[in-house]
Protein backbone atom coordinates (compact mmCIF):
# COMPACT_ATOMS: atom_id res chain seq x y z
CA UNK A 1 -71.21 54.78 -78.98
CA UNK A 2 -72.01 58.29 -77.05
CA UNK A 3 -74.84 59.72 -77.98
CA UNK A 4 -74.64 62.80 -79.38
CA UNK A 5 -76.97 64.74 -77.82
CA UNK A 6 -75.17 64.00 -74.43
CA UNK A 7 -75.54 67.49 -72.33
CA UNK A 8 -72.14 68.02 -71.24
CA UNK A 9 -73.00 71.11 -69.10
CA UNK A 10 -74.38 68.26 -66.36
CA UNK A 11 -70.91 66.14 -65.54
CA UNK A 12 -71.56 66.90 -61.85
CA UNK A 13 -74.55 65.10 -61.54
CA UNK A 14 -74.76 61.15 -60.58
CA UNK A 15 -76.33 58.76 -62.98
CA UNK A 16 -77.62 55.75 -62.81
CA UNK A 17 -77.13 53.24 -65.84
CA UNK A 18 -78.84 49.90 -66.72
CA UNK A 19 -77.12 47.85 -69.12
CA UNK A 20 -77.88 45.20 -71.46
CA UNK A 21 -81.20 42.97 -69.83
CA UNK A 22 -83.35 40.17 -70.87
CA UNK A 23 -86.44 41.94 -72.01
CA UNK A 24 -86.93 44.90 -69.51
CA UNK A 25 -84.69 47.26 -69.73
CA UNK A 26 -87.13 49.50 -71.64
CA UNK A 27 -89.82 49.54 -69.11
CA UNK A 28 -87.33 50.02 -66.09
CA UNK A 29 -85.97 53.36 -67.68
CA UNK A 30 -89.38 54.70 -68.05
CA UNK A 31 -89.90 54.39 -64.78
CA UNK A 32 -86.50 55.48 -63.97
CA UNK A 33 -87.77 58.73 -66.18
CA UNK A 34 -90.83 59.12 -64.08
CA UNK A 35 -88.66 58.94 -60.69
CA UNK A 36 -86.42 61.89 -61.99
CA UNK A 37 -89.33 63.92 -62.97
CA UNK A 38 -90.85 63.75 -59.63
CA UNK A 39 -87.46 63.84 -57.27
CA UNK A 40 -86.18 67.12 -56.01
CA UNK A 41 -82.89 65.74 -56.38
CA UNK A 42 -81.89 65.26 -60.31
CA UNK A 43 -79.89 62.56 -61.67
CA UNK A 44 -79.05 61.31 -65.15
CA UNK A 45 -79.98 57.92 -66.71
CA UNK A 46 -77.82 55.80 -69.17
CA UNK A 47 -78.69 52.52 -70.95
CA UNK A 48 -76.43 50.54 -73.06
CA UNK A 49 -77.03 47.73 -75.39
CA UNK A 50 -74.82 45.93 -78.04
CA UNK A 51 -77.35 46.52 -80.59
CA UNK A 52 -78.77 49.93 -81.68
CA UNK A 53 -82.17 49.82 -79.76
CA UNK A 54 -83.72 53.35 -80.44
CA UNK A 55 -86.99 52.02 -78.60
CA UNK A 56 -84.94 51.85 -75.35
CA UNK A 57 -82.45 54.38 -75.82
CA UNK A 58 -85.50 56.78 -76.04
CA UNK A 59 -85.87 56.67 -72.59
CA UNK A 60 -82.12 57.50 -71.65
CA UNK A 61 -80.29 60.19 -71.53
CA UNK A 62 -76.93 58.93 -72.68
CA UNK A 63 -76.91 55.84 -74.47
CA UNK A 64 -73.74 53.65 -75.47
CA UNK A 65 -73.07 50.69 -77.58
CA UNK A 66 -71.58 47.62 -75.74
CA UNK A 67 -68.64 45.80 -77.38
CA UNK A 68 -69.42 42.53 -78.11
CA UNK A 69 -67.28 39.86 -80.01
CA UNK A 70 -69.87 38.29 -82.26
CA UNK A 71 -71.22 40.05 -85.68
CA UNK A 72 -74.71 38.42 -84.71
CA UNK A 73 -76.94 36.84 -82.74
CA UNK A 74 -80.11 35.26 -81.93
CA UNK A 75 -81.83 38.67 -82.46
CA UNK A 76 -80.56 38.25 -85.82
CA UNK A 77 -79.71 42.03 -86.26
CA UNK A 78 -76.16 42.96 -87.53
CA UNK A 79 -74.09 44.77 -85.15
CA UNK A 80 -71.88 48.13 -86.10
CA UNK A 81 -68.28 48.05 -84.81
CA UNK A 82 -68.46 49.15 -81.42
CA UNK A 83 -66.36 52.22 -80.43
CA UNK A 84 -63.39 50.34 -78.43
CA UNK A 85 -63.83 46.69 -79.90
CA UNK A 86 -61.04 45.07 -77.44
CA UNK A 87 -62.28 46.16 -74.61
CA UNK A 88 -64.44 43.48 -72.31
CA UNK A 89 -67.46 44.80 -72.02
CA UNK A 90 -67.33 45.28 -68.02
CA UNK A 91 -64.23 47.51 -68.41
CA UNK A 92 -65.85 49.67 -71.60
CA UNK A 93 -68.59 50.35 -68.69
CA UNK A 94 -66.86 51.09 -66.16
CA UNK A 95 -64.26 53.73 -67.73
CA UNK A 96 -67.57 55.36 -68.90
CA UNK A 97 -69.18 54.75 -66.02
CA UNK A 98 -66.57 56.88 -64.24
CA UNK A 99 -66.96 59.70 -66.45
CA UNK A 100 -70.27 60.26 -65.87
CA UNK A 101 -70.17 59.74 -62.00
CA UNK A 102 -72.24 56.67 -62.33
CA UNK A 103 -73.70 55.74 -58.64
CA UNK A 104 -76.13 52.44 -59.44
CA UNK A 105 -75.20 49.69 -61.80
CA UNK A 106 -77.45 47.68 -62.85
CA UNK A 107 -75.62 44.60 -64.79
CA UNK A 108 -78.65 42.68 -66.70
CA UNK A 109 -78.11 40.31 -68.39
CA UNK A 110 -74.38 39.80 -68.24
CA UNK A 111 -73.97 39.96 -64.03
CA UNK A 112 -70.74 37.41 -63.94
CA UNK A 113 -68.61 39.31 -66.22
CA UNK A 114 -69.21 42.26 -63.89
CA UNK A 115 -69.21 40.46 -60.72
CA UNK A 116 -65.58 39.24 -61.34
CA UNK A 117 -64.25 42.85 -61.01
CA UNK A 118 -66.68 43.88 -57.83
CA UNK A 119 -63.85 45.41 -56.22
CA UNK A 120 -63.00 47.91 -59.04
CA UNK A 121 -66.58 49.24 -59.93
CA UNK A 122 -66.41 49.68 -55.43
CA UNK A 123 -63.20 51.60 -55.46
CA UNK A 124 -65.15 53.82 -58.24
CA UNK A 125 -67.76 54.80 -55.73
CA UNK A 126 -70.23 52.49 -58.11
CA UNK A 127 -72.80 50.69 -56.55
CA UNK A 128 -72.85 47.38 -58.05
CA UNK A 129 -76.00 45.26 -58.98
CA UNK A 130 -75.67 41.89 -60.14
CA UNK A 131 -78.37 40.01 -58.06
CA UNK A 132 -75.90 38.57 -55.81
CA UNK A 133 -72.46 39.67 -54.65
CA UNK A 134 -70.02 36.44 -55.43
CA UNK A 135 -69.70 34.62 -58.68
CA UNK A 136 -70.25 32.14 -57.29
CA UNK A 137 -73.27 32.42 -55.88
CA UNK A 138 -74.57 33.73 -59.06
CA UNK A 139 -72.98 30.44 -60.78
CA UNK A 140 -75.30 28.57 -58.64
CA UNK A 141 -78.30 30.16 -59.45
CA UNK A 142 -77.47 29.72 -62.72
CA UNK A 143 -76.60 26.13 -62.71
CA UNK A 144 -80.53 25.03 -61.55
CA UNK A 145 -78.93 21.42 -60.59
CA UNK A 146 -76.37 23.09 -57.91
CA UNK A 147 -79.32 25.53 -57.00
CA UNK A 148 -81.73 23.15 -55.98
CA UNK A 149 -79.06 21.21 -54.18
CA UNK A 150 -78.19 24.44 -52.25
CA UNK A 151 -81.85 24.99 -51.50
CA UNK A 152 -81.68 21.78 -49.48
CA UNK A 153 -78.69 22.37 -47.67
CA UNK A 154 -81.10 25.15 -46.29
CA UNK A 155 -83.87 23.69 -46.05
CA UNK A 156 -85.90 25.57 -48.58
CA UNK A 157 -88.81 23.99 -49.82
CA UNK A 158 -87.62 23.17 -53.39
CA UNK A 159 -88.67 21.05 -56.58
CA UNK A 160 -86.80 18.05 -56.69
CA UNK A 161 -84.37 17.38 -59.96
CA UNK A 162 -82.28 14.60 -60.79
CA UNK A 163 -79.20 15.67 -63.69
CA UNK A 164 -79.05 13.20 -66.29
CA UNK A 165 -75.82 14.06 -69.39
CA UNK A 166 -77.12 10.60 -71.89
CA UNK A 167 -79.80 8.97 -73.14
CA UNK A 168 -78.67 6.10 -70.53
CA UNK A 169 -78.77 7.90 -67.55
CA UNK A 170 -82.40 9.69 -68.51
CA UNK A 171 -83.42 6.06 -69.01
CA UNK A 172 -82.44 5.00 -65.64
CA UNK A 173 -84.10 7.77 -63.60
CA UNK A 174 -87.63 6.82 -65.84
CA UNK A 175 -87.34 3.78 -64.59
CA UNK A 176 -86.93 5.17 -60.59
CA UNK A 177 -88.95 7.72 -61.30
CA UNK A 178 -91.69 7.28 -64.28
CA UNK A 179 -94.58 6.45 -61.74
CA UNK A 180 -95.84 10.02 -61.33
CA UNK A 181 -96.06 13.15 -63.73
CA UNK A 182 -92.49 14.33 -65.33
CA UNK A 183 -91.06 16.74 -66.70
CA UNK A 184 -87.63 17.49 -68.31
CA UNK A 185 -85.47 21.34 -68.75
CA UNK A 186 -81.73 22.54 -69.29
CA UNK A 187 -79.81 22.51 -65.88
CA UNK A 188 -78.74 26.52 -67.51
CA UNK A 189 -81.87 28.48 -69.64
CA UNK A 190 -83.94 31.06 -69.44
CA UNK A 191 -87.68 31.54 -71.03
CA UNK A 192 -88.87 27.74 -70.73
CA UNK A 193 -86.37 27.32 -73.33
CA UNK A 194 -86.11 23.47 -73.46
CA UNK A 195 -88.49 23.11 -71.19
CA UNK A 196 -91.35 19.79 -71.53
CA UNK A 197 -94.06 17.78 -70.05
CA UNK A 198 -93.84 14.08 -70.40
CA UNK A 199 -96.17 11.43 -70.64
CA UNK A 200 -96.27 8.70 -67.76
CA UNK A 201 -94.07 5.87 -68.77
CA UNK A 202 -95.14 3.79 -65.84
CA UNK A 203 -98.95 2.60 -65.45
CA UNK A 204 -100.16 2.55 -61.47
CA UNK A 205 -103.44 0.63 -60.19
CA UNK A 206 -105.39 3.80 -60.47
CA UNK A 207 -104.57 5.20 -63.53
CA UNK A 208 -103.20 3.91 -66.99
CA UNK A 209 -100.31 5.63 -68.40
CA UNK A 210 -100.50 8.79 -69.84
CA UNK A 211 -99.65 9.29 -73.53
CA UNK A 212 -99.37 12.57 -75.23
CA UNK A 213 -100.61 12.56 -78.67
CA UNK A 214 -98.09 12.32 -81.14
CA UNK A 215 -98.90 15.23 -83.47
CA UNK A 216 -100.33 17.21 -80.86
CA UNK A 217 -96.95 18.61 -78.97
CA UNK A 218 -95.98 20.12 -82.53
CA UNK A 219 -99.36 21.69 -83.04
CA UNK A 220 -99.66 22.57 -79.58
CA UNK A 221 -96.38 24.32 -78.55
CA UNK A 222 -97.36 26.17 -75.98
CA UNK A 223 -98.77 23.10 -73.93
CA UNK A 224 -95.23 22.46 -73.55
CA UNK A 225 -96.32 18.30 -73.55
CA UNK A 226 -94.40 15.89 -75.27
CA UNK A 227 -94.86 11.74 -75.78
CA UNK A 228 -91.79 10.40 -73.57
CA UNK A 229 -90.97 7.45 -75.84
CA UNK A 230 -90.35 10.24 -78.82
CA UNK A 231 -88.90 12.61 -76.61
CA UNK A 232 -86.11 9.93 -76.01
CA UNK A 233 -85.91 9.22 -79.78
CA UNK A 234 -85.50 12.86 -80.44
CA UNK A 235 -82.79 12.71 -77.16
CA UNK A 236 -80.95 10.04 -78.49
CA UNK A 237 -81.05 11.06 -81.91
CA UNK A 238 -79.89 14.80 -81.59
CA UNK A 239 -77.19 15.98 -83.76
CA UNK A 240 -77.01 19.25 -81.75
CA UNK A 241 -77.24 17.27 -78.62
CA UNK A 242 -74.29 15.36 -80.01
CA UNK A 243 -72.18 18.40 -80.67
CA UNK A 244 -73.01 20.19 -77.73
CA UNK A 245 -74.01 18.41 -74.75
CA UNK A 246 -76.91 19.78 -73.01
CA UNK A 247 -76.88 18.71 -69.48
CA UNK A 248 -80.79 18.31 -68.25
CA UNK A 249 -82.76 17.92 -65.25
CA UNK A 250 -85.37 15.00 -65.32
CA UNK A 251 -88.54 16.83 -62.09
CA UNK A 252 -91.76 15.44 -60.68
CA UNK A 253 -94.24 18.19 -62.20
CA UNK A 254 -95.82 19.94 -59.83
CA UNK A 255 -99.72 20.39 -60.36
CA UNK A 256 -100.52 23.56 -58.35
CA UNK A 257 -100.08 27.16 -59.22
CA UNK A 258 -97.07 29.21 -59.87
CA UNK A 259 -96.05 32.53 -58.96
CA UNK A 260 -93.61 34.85 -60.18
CA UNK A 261 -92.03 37.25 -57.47
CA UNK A 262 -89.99 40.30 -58.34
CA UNK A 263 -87.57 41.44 -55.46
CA UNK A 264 -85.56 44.57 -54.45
CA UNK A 265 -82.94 42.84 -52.28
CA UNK A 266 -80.09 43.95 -50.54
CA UNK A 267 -77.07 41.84 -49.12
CA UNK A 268 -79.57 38.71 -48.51
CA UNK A 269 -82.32 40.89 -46.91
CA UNK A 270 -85.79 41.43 -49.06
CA UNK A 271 -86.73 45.15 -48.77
CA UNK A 272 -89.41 44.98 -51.28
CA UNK A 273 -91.69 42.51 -53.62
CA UNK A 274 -94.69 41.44 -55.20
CA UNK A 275 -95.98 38.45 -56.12
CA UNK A 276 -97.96 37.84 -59.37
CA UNK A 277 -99.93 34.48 -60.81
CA UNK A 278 -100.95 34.34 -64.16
CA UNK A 279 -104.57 32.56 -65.34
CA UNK A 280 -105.07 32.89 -69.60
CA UNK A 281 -104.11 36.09 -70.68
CA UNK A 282 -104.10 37.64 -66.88
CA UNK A 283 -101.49 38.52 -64.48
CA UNK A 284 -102.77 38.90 -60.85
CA UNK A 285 -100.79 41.06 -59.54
CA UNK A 286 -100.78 40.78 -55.33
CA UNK A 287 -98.78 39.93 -52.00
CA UNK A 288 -98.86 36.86 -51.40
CA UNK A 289 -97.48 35.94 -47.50
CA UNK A 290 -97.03 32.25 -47.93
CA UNK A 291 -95.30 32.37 -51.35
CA UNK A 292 -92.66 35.12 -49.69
CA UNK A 293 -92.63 32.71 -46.65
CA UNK A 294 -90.62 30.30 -49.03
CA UNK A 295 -88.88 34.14 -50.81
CA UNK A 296 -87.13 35.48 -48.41
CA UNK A 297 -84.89 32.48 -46.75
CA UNK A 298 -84.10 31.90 -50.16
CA UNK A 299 -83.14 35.21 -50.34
CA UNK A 300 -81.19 35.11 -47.36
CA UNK A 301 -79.43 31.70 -48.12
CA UNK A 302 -77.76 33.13 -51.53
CA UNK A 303 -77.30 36.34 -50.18
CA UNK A 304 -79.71 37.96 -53.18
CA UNK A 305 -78.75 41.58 -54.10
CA UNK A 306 -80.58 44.38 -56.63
CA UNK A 307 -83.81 43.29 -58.45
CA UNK A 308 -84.27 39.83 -59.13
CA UNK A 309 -87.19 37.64 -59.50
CA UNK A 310 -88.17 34.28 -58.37
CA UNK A 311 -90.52 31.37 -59.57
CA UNK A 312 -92.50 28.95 -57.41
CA UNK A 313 -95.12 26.42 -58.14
CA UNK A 314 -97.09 24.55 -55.53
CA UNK A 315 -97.20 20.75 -55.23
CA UNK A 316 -99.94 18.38 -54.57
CA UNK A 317 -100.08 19.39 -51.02
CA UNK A 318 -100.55 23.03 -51.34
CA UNK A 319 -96.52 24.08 -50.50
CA UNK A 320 -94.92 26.07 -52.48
CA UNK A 321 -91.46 25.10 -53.71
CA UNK A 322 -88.69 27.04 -55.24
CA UNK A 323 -88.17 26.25 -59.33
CA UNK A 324 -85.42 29.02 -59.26
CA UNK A 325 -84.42 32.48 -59.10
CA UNK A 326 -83.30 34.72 -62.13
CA UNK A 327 -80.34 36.99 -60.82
CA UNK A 328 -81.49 39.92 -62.59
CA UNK A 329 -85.45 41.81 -63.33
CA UNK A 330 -88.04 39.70 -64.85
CA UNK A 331 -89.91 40.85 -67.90
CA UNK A 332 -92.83 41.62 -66.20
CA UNK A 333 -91.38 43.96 -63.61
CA UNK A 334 -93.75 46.74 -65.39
CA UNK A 335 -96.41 44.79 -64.20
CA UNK A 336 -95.74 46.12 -60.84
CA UNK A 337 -96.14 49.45 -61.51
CA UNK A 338 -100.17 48.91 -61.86
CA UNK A 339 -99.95 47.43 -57.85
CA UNK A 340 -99.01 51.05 -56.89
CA UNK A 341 -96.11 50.31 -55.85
CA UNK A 342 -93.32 50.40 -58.76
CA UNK A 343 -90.57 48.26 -57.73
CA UNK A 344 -88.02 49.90 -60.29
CA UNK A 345 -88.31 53.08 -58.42
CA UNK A 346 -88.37 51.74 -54.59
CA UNK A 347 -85.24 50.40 -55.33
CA UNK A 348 -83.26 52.99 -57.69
CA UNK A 349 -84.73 55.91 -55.23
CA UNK A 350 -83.33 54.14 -52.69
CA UNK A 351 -79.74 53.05 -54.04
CA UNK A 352 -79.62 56.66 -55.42
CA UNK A 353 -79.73 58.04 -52.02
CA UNK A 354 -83.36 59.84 -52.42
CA UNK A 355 -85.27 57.71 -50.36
CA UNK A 356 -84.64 55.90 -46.73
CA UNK A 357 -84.16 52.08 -47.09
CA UNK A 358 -87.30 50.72 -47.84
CA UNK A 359 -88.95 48.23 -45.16
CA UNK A 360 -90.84 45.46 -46.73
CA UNK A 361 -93.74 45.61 -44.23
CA UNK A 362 -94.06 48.71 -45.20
CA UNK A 363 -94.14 48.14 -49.05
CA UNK A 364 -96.50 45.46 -48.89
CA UNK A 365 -98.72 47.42 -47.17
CA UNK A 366 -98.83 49.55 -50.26
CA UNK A 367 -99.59 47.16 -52.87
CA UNK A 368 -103.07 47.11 -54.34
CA UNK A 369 -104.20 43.90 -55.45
CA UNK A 370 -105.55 44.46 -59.18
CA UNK A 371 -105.07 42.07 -62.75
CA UNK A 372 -103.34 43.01 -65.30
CA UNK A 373 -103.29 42.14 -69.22
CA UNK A 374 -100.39 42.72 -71.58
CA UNK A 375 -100.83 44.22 -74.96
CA UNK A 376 -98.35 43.95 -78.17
CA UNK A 377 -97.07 47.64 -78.79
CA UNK A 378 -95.23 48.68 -82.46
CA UNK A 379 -92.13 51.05 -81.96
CA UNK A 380 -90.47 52.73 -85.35
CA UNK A 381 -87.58 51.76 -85.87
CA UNK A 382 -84.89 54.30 -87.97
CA UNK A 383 -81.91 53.38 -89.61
CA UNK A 384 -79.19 53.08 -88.39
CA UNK A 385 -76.64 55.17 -89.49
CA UNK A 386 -73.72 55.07 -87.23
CA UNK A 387 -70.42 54.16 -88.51
């Protein structure tokens, strides 16, 4: 759906256009806003969504509703009829795309679909952002099983992850592996979703076995802990389980601390990024060399390109290891902005042709270390009214 307040007297200038994300797509047009307020050079910005979203549109200048084949989803808001309904979605964005001399494209949350037809949105002059350049590499960071394997083949310092598809097979790696802290998540997900702590299901001469309380991992949810005996019961027992088969990963958990790090990459090579460690309610917000140390081979070895983020978590030992990388902006990427350096802008000022490529010595020289603290913020939602 075009917005109506489109200003049709600008057609010559580029754009750049962020589609659909995960939970930042609002916060990366602001900034975008901010960079064309201060650049010499003007551009337009577009967003699109399958859902009316007047909190991010706001902060475009053309908006469009994505086509999408379901009436609902897991937002549980009812979707209008989108303006060309047969259309995939990556073709509905790249005819408008064209017409509005689109020169960044940033996929979010849907990067295959696009990725598939690379060679089109090229021979349209569009610069293409997906997090990597080949579905299949974004298939393997997807798949966290294949990624971790992949990480070895490199020698990236990785968490170890064994798949198990049944209740027998989980059974058989507790047994191999039940002497030292666990922990279980989907081999595909995003936000911890299925994501648990298990108790120790093997005693050791130094320490008895650790048992979760029973009641405690539903009051507690955020502890993320579960009692391994019931988290097998619930396993085994699991209509959904049953009708869909969730492959999992059974992983030693690692006891030291993780880091988030949000990267402007291009072709493999890391041209910007900050690292960030949360204690409580605070993000520390920082540069951290030995966590990018670990970064940017990883980088390298799946050839990384646009803004994506990564997660590490230090063992026992002190090394950091790879959990995995999300092939698109995390939702914290705002937090960046408070460093000094915003990363949404270092990379769209860059890919939009206003700024030289950025050099990541450089960057990090920028960054002020500071903390930051997220706060809940209302937006008023109107109506919808579009047919």
């Amino acid at each position: 759906m075009d917005n109506p307040v489109n200003d049709r007297h600008h057609t010559k200038l580029s754009a750049a256009w962020l589609a659909e994300g995960q939970s930042s797509q609002r916060d990366m047009l602001a900034s975008l806003q901010a960079l064309k307020a201060q650049s010499d050079e003007p551009f337009r910005i577009i967003a699109s969504h399958r859902h009316n979203r007047p909190e991010i549109f706001e902060f475009a200048d053309i908006v469009y509703r994505e086509p999408s084949a379901s009436a609902t989803d897991s937002d549980e808001q009812v979707l209008l009829s989108p303006v060309e309904p047969l259309l995939p979605r990556w073709e509905f964005v790249l005819e408008h795309a064209k017409d509005n001399k689109v020169k960044v494209l940033l996929t979010g949350r849907n990067g295959i679909d696009y990725e598939a037809h690379r060679e089109k949105f090229a021979a349209a002059g569009i610069r293409l952002l997906t997090g990597a350049t080949s579905v299949a590499a974004l298939e393997a960071i997807d798949d966290k099983f294949a990624f971790m394997q992949q990480c070895h083949e490199h020698d990236i310092p990785v968490a170890d992850a064994w798949r198990f598809d049944n209740v027998a097979e989980l059974e058989a790696l507790l047994a191999a592996h039940g002497h030292q802290p666990l922990c279980v998540k989907p081999v595909t997900g995003i936000f911890a979703q299925g994501f648990w702590r298990l108790g120790k299901v093997q005693e050791t001469d130094k320490e008895e076995a650790e048992q979760y309380d029973s009641f405690e991992h539903l009051y507690f949810t955020e502890e993320k802990k579960i009692n391994t005996t019931q988290f097998i019961n619930a396993y085994a027992n699991s209509l959904m389980v049953h009708e869909r088969p969730i492959p999992m990963l059974l992983m030693p958990y690692l006891s030291g601390q993780e880091y988030s790090i949000d990267v402007v990459c291009e072709y493999g090579e890391v041209l910007a990024a900050i690292t960030r460690y949360k204690t409580g309610k605070i993000q520390h917000i920082g540069y951290e060399q030995a966590v990018m140390d670990v970064v940017i081979p990883l980088i390298k070895a799946f050839g990384c390109d646009g803004i994506v983020s990564v997660q590490t978590k230090a063992d026992d030992d002190g090394q950091h290891r790879v959990l995995e990388i999300n092939s698109r902006p995390s939702g914290g990427i705002d937090y960046t902005t408070h460093s000094g350096v915003d990363l949404t802008q270092v990379g769209f000022a860059y890919w939009l042709g206003l700024t030289a490529k950025p050099v990541l010595a450089d960057i990090s020289q920028q960054i002020t270390l500071c903390q930051v603290r997220s706060i809940m913020v209302g937006v008023k939602i109107e109506e919808d009214t579009a047919e």
